[in-house]
Protein backbone atom coordinates (compact mmCIF):
# COMPACT_ATOMS: atom_id res chain seq x y z
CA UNK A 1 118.02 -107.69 -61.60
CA UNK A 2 121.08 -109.97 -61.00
CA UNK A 3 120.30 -112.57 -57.97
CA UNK A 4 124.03 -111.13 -56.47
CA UNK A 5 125.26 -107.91 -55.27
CA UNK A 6 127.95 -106.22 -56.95
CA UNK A 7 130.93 -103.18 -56.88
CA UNK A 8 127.77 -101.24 -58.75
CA UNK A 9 125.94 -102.06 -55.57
CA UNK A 10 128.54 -100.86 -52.57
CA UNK A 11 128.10 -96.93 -53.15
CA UNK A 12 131.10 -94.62 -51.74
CA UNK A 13 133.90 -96.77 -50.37
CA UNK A 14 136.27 -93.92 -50.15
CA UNK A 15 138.10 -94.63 -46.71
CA UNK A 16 136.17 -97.90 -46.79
CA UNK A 17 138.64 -100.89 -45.85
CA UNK A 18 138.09 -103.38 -48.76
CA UNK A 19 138.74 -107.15 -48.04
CA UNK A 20 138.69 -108.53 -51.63
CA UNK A 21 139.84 -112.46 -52.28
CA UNK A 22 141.13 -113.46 -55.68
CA UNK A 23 143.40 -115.65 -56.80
CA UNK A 24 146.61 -115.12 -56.83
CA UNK A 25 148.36 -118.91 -56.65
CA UNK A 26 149.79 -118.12 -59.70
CA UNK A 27 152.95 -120.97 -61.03
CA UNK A 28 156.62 -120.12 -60.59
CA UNK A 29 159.89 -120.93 -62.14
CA UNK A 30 163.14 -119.74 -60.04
CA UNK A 31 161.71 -117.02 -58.64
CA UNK A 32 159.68 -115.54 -61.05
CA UNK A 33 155.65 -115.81 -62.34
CA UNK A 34 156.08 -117.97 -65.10
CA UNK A 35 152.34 -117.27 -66.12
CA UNK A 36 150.30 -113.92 -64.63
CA UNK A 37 147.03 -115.03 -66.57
CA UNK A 38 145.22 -114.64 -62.89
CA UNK A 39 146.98 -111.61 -61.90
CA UNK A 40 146.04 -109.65 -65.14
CA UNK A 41 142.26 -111.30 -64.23
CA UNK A 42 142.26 -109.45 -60.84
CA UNK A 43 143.14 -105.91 -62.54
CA UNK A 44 138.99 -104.66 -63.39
CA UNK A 45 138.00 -104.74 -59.72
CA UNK A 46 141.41 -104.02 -57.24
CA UNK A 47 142.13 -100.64 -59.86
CA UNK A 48 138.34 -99.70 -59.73
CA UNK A 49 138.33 -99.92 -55.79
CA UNK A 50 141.67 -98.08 -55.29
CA UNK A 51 140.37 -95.34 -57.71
CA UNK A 52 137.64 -95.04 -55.95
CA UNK A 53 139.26 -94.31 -52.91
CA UNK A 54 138.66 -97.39 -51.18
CA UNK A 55 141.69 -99.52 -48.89
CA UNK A 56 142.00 -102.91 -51.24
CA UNK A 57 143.24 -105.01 -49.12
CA UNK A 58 143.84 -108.03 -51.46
CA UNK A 59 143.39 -112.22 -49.53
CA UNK A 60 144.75 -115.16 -51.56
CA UNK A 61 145.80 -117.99 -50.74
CA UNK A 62 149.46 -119.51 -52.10
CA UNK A 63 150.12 -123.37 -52.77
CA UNK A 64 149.53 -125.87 -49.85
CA UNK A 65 151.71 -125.11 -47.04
CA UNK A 66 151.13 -126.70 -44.14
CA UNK A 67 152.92 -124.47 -41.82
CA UNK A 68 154.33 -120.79 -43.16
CA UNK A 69 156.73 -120.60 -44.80
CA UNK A 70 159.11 -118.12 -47.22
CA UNK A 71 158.53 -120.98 -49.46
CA UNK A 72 154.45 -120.05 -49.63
CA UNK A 73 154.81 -116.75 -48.75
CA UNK A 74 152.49 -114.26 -50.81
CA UNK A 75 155.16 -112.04 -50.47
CA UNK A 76 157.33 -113.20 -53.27
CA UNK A 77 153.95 -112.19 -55.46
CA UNK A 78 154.42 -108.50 -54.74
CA UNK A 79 156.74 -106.87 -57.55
CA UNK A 80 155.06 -108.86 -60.01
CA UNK A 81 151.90 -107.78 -58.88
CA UNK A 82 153.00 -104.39 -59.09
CA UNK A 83 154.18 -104.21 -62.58
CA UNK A 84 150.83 -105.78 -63.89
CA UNK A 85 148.36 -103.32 -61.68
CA UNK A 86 151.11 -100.62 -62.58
CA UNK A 87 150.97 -99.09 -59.16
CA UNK A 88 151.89 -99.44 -56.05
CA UNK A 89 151.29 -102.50 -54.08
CA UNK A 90 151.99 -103.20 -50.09
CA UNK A 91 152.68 -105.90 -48.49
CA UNK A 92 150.87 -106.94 -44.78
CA UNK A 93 151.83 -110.08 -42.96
CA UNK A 94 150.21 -111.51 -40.13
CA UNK A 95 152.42 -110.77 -37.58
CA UNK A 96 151.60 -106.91 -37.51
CA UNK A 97 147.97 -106.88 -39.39
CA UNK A 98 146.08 -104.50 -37.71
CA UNK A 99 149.64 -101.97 -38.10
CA UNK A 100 149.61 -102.74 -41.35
CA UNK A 101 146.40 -102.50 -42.36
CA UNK A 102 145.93 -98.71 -39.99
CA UNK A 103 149.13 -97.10 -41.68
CA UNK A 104 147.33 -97.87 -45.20
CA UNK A 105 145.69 -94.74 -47.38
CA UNK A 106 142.54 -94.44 -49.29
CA UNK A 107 143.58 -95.56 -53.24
CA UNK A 108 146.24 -97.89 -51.22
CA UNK A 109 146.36 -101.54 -52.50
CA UNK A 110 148.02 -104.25 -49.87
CA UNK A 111 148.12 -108.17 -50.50
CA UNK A 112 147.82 -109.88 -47.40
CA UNK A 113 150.35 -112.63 -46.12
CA UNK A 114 148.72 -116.28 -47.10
CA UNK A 115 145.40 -117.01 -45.53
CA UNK A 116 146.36 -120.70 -45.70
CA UNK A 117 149.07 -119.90 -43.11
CA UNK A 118 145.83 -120.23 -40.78
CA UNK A 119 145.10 -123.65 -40.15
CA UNK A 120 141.17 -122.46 -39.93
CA UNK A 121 140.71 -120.48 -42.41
CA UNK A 122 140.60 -123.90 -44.86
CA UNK A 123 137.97 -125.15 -42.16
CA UNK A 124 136.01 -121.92 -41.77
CA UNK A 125 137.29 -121.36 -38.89
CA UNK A 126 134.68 -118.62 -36.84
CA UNK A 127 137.74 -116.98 -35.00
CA UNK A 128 139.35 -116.88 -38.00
CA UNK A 129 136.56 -115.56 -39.86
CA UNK A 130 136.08 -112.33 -37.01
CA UNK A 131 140.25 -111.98 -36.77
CA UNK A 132 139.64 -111.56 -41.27
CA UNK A 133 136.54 -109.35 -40.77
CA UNK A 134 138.20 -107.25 -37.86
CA UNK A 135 140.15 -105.60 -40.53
CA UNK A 136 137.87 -104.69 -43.06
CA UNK A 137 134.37 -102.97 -43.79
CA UNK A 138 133.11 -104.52 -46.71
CA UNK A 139 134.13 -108.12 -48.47
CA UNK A 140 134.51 -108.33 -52.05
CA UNK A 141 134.53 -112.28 -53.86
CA UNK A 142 136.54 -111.91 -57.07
CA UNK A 143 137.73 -115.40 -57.16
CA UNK A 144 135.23 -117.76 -58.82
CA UNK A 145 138.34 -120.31 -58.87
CA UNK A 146 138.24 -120.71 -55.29
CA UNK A 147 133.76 -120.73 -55.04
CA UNK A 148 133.65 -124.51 -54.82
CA UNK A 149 135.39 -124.23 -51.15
CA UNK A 150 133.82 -123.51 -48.59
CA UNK A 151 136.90 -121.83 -46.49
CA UNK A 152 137.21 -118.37 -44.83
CA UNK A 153 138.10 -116.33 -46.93
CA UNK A 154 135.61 -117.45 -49.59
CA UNK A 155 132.51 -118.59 -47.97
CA UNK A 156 132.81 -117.02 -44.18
CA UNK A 157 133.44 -113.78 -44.64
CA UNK A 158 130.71 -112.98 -47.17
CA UNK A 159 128.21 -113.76 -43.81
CA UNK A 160 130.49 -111.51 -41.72
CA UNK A 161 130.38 -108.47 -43.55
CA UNK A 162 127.88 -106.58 -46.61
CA UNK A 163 129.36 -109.37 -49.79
CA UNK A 164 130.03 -107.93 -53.18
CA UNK A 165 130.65 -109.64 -56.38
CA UNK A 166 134.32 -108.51 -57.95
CA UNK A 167 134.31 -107.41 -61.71
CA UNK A 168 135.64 -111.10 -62.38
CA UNK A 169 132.81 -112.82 -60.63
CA UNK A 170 130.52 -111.17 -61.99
CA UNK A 171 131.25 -111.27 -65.62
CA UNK A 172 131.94 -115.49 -64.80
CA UNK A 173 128.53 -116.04 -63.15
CA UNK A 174 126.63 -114.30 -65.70
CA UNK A 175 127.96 -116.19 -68.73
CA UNK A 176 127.43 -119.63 -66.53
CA UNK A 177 124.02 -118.26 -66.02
CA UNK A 178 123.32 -118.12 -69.81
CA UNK A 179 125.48 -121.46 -70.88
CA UNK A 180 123.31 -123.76 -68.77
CA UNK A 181 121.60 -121.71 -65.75
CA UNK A 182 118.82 -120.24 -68.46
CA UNK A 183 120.32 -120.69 -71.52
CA UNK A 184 118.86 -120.54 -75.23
CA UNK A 185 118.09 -123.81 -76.56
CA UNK A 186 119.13 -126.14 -78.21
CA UNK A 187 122.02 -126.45 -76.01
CA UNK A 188 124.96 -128.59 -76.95
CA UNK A 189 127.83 -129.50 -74.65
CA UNK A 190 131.42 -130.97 -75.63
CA UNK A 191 132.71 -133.33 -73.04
CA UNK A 192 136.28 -135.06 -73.77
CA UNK A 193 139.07 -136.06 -70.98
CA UNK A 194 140.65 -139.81 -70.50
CA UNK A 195 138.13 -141.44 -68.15
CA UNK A 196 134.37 -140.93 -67.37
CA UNK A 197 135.43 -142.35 -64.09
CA UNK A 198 136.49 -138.51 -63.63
CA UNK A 199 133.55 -136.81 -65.38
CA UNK A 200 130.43 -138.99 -64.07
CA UNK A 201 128.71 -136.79 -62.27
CA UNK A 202 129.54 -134.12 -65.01
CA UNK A 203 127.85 -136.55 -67.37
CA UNK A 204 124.73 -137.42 -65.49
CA UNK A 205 123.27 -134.37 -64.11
CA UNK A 206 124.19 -132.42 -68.10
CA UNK A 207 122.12 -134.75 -70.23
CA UNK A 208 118.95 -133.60 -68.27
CA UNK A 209 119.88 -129.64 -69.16
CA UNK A 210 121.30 -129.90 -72.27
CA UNK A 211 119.81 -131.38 -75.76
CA UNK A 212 122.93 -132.60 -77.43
CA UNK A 213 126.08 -134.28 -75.21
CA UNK A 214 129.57 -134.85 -77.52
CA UNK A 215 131.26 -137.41 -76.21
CA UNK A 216 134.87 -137.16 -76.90
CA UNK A 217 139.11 -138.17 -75.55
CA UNK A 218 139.47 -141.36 -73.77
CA UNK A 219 135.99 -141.42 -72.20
CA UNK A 220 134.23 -142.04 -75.43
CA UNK A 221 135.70 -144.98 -75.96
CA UNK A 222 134.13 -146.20 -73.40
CA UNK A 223 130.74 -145.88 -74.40
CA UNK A 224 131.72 -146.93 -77.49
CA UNK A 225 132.34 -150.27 -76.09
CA UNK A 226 129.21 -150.28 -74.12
CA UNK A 227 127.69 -150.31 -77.85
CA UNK A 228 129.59 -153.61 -78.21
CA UNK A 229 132.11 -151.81 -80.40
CA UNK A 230 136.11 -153.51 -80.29
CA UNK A 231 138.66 -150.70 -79.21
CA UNK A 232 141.50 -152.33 -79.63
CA UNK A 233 144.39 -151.23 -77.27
CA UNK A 234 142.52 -147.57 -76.90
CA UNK A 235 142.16 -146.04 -73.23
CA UNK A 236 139.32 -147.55 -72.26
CA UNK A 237 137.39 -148.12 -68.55
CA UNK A 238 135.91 -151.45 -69.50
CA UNK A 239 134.67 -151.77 -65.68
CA UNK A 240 132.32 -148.49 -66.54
CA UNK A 241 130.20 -150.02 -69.72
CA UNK A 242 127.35 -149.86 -67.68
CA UNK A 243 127.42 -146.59 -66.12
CA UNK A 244 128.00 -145.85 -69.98
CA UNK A 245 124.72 -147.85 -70.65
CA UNK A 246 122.62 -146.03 -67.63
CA UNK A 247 123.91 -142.41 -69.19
CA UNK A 248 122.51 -143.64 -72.37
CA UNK A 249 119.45 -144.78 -70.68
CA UNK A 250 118.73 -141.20 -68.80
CA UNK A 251 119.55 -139.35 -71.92
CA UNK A 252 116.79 -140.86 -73.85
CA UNK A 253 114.36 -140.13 -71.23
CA UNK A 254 115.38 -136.38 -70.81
CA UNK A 255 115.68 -136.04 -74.83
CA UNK A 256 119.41 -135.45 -75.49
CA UNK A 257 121.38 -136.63 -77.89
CA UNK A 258 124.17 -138.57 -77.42
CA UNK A 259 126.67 -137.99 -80.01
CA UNK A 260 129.78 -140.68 -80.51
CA UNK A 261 132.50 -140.48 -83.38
CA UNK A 262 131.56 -143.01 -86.25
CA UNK A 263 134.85 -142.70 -87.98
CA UNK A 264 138.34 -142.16 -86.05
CA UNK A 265 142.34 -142.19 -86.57
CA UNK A 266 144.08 -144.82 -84.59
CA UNK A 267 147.68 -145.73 -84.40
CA UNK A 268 149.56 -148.97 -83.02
CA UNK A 269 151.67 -146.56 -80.97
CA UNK A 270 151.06 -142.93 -79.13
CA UNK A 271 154.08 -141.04 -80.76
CA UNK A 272 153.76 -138.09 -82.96
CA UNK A 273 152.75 -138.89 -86.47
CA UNK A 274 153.38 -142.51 -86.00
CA UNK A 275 154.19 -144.39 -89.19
CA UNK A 276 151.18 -146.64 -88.27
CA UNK A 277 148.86 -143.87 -88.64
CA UNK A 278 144.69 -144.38 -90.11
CA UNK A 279 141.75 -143.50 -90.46
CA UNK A 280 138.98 -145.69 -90.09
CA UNK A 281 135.37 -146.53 -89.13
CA UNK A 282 135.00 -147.28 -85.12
CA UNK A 283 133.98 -151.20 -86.16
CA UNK A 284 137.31 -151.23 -87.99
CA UNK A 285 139.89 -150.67 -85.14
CA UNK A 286 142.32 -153.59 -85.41
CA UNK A 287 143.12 -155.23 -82.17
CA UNK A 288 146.95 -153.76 -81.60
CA UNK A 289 145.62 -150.33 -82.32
CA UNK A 290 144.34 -147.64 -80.34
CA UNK A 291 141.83 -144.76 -80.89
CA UNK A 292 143.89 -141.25 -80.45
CA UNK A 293 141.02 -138.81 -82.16
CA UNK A 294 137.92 -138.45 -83.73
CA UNK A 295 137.91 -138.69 -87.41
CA UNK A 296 137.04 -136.32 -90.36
CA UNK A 297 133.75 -137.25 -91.28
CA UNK A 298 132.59 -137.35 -87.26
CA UNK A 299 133.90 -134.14 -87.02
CA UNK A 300 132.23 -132.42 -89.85
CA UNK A 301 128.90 -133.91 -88.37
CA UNK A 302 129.60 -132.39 -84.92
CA UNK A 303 130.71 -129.05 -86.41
CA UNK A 304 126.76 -129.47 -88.23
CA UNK A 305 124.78 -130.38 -84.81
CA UNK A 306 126.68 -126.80 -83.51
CA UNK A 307 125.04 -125.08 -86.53
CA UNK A 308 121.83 -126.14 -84.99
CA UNK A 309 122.32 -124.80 -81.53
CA UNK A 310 122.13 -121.63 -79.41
CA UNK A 311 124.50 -122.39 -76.77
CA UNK A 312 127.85 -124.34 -76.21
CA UNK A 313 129.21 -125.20 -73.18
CA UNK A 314 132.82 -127.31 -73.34
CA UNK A 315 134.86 -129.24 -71.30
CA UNK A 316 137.96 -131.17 -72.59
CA UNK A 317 139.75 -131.90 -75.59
CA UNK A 318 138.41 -134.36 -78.71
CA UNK A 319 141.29 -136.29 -78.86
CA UNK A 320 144.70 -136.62 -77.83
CA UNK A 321 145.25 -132.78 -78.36
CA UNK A 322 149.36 -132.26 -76.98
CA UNK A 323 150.49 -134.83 -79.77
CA UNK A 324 149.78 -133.81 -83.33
CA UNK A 325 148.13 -135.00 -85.42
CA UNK A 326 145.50 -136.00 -83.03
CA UNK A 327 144.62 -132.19 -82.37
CA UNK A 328 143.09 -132.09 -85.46
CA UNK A 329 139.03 -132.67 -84.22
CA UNK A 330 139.50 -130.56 -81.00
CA UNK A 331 140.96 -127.63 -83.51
CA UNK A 332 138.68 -127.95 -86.11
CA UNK A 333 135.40 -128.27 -83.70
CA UNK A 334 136.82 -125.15 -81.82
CA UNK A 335 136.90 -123.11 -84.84
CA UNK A 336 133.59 -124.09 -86.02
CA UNK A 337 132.20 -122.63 -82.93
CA UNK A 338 134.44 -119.82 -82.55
CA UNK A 339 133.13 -118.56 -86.19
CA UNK A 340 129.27 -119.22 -84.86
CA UNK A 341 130.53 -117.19 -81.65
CA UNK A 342 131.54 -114.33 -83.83
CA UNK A 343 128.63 -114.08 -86.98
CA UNK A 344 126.39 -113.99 -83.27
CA UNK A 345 124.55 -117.03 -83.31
CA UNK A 346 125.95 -119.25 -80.84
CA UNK A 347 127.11 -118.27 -76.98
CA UNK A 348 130.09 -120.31 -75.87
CA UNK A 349 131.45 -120.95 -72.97
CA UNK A 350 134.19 -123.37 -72.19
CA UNK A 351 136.49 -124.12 -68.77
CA UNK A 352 138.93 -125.85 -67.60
CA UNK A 353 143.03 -126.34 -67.62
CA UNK A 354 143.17 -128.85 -71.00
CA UNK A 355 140.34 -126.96 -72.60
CA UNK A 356 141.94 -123.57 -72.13
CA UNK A 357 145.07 -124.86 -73.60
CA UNK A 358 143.91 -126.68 -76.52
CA UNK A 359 141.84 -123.57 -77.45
CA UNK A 360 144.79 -121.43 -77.36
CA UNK A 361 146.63 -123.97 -78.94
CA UNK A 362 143.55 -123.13 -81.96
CA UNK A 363 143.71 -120.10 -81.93
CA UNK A 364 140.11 -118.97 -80.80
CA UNK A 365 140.35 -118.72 -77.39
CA UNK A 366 139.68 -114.83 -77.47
CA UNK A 367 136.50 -115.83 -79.64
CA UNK A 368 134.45 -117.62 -77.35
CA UNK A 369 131.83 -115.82 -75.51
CA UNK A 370 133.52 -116.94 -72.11
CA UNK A 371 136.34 -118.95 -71.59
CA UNK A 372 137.16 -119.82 -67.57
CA UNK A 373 140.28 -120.65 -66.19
CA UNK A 374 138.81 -122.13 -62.99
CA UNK A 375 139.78 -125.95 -62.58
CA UNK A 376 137.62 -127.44 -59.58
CA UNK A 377 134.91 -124.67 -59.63
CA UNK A 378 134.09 -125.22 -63.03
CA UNK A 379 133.95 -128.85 -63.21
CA UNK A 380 131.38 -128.72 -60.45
CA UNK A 381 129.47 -126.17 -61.78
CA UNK A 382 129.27 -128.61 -64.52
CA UNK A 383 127.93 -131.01 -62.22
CA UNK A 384 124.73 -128.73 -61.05
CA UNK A 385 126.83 -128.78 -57.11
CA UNK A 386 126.35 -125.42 -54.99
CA UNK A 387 129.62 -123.65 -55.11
CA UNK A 388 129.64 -122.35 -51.26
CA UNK A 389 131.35 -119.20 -52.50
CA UNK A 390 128.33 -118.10 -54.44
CA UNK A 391 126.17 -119.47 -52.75
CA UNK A 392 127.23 -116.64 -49.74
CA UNK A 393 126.65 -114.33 -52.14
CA UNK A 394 123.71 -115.52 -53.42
CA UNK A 395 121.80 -115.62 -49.88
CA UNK A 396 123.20 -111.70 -49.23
């Protein structure tokens, strides 16, 4: 029995008014979506609802305005919204809400004008939360990207009215459930990025869940040089070596591995293919060089600890993935668990902006178990933190 209510859950909504928040702060290039990855994500639960007969009436919020503006208005989102859902879609502003919302039909979908326009709904605002709930029956969460905020629309709301899980949610929180919420041992996680200065907490509270931690990008050059190792010119938070050191000391009580590249490429400069280009063992990095990737040999290792494990969860690239060749261990560790993903031995889930493009850039994004586009959310999932927005849902 899932721990969360969901659309299976609401029985007949026909007639029902439907608040349901996703995410809809999708970019833009003169005028137009430039990317509708989260607008093709809302698609499972808005068409279910309106076939069902419920009133969707669809809250998002749009950039960071801080008054409203045409600039941040949700209703440049409509027409594109409508070719993806392939139906109809209204728009209600503010102004005339509760008109809006009482001319609408059952199977009717409306996006509402940007709850950030409220100065309360980013700081829960109760009035704002009953003016929101005034104009609906039931409240629908669909936007895991937005759980880590405890606002209005994501966190108050599901205590004002019966809270669902969307289609989205649902199928998110389940596969974080099994990556590192009760997952199948031995569990390995891939951590890369620039700086552990940004990833600390990630660090800390996954090498008491998980048995192996991969240690990769900018950050593992940092605990390379808490081993005493010379990096050379490589990005490197020299000020952290002992944060470094205290990570390796809590992984050895809690049993995980920490895994570091033994062999890397380096370059004197960070261009593509630079002429200065090597490959050599970590203790060999010349002064006027800098780490960019992890090497061959460390990657075929890696790729053999993921034969070993059950479950996969991964955040940020190996190496200096935008700038070939230093894609080359990111890309080849990606496949290696894409292929587990698919002969069934190994779930995978992986988040976050970089990691989302670099698997693309692969080729296996559509071969991991789970891949989430959430930013914020899914970083501090991966720091064990209560996302408010499931946490509402949680306690209905």
């Amino acid at each position: 029995m899932k721990a969360f209510s969901t659309l299976d859950d609401m029985g007949d909504v026909t007639g029902k008014r439907v608040l349901v928040r996703e995410d809809l702060n999708v970019p833009m290039a003169d005028g137009l979506v430039s990317d509708d990855t989260r607008l093709r994500a809302t698609m499972a639960t808005v068409t279910e609802l309106a076939d069902r007969g419920a009133i969707v009436l669809v809250l998002a919020h749009f950039g960071r305005p801080r008054e409203p503006s045409a600039e941040f208005s949700l209703a440049q989102i409509v027409k594109p919204y409508a070719a993806v859902l392939g139906r109809p879609v209204h728009f209600v502003d503010w102004e005339d809400d509760t008109a809006g919302v009482a001319a609408l039909k059952p199977g009717d979908i409306a996006v509402l004008e940007n709850t950030r326009f409220f100065g309360g709904e980013e700081k829960n605002d109760p009035a704002v939360v009953q003016r929101f709930a005034a104009l609906g029956d039931l409240y629908v969460n669909d936007a895991f990207s937005a759980a880590h905020r405890a606002h209005v629309s994501t966190e108050g709301l599901a205590r004002a009215l019966p809270a669902f899980a969307g289609r989205a949610m649902e199928v998110e929180l389940d596969a974080l459930e099994k990556a590192l919420g009760n997952p199948d041992h031995p569990v390995a996680a891939v951590v890369g990025g620039a700086k552990v200065s940004t990833k600390l907490d990630v660090l800390t509270h996954l090498v008491t869940k998980v048995d192996h931690l991969i240690i990769g990008g900018g950050m593992a050059n940092t605990f390379l040089a808490a081993r005493g190792i010379d990096v050379g010119k490589s990005l490197c938070e020299h000020d952290l070596t002992d944060t470094a050191e205290a990570i390796f000391d809590a992984a050895e009580k809690a049993g995980c591995t920490i895994h570091l590249p033994y062999d890397v490429v380096v370059a004197k400069e960070f261009a593509a293919n630079p002429p200065s280009l090597r490959t050599c063992n970590v203790h060999e990095v010349a002064a006027d060089e800098m780490i960019l990737d992890v090497g061959p040999a460390a990657t075929e290792a890696l790729a053999d600890v993921l034969k070993t494990c059950r479950t996969l969860v991964w955040n940020g690239p190996m190496g200096a993935f935008e700038t070939p060749p230093f894609d080359a261990a990111t890309v080849a560790l990606a496949r290696t668990a894409a292929a587990l993903t698919k002969e069934g031995s190994l779930v995978s889930v992986a988040g976050g902006g970089d990691t989302v493009a670099a698997l693309n850039q692969a080729g296996v994004a559509g071969d991991f178990t789970f891949v989430s586009t959430a930013g914020g959310a899914f970083l501090e999932w991966m720091e064990g933190k209560e996302l408010p927005g499931v946490a509402a849902l949680l306690a209905r």
